[in-house]
C-alpha atoms as a PDB file:
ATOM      1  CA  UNK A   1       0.593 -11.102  12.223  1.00  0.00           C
ATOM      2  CA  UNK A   2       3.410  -8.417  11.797  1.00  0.00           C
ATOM      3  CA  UNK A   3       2.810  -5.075  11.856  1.00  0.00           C
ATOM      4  CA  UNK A   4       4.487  -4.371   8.473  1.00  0.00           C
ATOM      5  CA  UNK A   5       1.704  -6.642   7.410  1.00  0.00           C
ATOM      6  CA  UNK A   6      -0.999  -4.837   9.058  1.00  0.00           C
ATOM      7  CA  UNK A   7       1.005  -1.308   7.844  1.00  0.00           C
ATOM      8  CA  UNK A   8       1.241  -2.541   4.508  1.00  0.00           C
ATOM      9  CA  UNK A   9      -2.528  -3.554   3.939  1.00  0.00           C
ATOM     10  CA  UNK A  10      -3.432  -0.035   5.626  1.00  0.00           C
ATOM     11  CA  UNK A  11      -1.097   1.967   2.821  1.00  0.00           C
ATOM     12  CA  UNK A  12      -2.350   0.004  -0.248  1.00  0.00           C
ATOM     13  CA  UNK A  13      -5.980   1.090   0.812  1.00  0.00           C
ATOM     14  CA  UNK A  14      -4.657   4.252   1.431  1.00  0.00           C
ATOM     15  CA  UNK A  15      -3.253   4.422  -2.220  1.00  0.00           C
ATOM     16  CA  UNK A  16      -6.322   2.837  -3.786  1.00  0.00           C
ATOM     17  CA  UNK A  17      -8.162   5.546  -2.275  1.00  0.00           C
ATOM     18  CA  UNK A  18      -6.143   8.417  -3.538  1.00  0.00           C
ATOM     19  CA  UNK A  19      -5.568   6.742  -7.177  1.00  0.00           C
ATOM     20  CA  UNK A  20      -9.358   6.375  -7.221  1.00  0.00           C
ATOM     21  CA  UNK A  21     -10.391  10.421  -6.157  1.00  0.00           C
ATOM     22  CA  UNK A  22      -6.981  11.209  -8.612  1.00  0.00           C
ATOM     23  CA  UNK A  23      -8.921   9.276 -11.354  1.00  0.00           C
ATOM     24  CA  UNK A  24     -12.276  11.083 -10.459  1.00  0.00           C
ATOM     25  CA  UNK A  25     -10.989  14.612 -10.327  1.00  0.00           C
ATOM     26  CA  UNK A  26      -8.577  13.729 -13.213  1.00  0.00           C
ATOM     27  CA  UNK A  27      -5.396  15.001 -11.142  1.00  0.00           C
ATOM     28  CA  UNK A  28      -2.696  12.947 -12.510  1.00  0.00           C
ATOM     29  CA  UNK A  29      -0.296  13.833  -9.452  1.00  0.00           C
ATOM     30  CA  UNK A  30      -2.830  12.255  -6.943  1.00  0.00           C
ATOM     31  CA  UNK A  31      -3.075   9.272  -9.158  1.00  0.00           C
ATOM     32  CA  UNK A  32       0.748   8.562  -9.301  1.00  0.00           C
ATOM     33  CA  UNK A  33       0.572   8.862  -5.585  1.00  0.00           C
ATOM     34  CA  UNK A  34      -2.173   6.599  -5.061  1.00  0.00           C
ATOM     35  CA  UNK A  35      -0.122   3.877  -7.527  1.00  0.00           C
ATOM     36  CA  UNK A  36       3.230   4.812  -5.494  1.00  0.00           C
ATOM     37  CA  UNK A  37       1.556   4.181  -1.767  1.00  0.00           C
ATOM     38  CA  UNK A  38       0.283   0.917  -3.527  1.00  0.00           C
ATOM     39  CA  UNK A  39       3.415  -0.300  -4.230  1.00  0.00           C
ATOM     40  CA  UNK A  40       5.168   0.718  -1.330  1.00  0.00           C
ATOM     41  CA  UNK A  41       2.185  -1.074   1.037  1.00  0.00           C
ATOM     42  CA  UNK A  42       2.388  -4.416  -1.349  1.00  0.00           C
ATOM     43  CA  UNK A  43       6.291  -4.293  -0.519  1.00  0.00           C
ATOM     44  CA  UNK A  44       5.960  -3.589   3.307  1.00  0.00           C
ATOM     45  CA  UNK A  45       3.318  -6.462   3.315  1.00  0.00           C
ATOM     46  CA  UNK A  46       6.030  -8.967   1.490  1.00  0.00           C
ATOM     47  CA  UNK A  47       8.416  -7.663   4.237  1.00  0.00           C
ATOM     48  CA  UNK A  48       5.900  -8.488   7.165  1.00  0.00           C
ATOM     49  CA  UNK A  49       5.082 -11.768   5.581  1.00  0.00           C
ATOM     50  CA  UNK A  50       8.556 -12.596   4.999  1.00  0.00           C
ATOM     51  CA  UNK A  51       9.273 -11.589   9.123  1.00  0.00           C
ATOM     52  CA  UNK A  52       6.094 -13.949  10.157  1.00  0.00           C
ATOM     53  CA  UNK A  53       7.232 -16.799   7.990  1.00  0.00           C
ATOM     54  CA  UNK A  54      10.713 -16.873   9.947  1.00  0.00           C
ATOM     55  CA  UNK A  55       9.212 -16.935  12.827  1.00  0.00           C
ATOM     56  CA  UNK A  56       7.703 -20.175  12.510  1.00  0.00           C
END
């Protein structure tokens, strides 16, 4: 497994977290950041995926 896999997986909890406590405390910065770090861990995952599958 990649570590852009493992770095990926680690920033979309990351950003789940922060869009959740954004939600809770109705900050609509920390919300958009939790959505951003989401989307930027989803990516890096593709990316280590992507670097694993050529490998094979």
């Amino acid at each position: 497994m990649d570590k852009d896999r493992i770095a990926g997986a680690a920033k979309q909890t990351k950003g789940a977290i922060k869009e959740a406590a954004g939600k809770a405390l109705g900050d609509a910065k920390l919300v958009a950041d939790g959505k951003s770090d989401k989307v930027e861990g989803k990516v890096q995952n593709a990316i280590g995926g992507l670097k694993d599958a050529l490998r094979k």
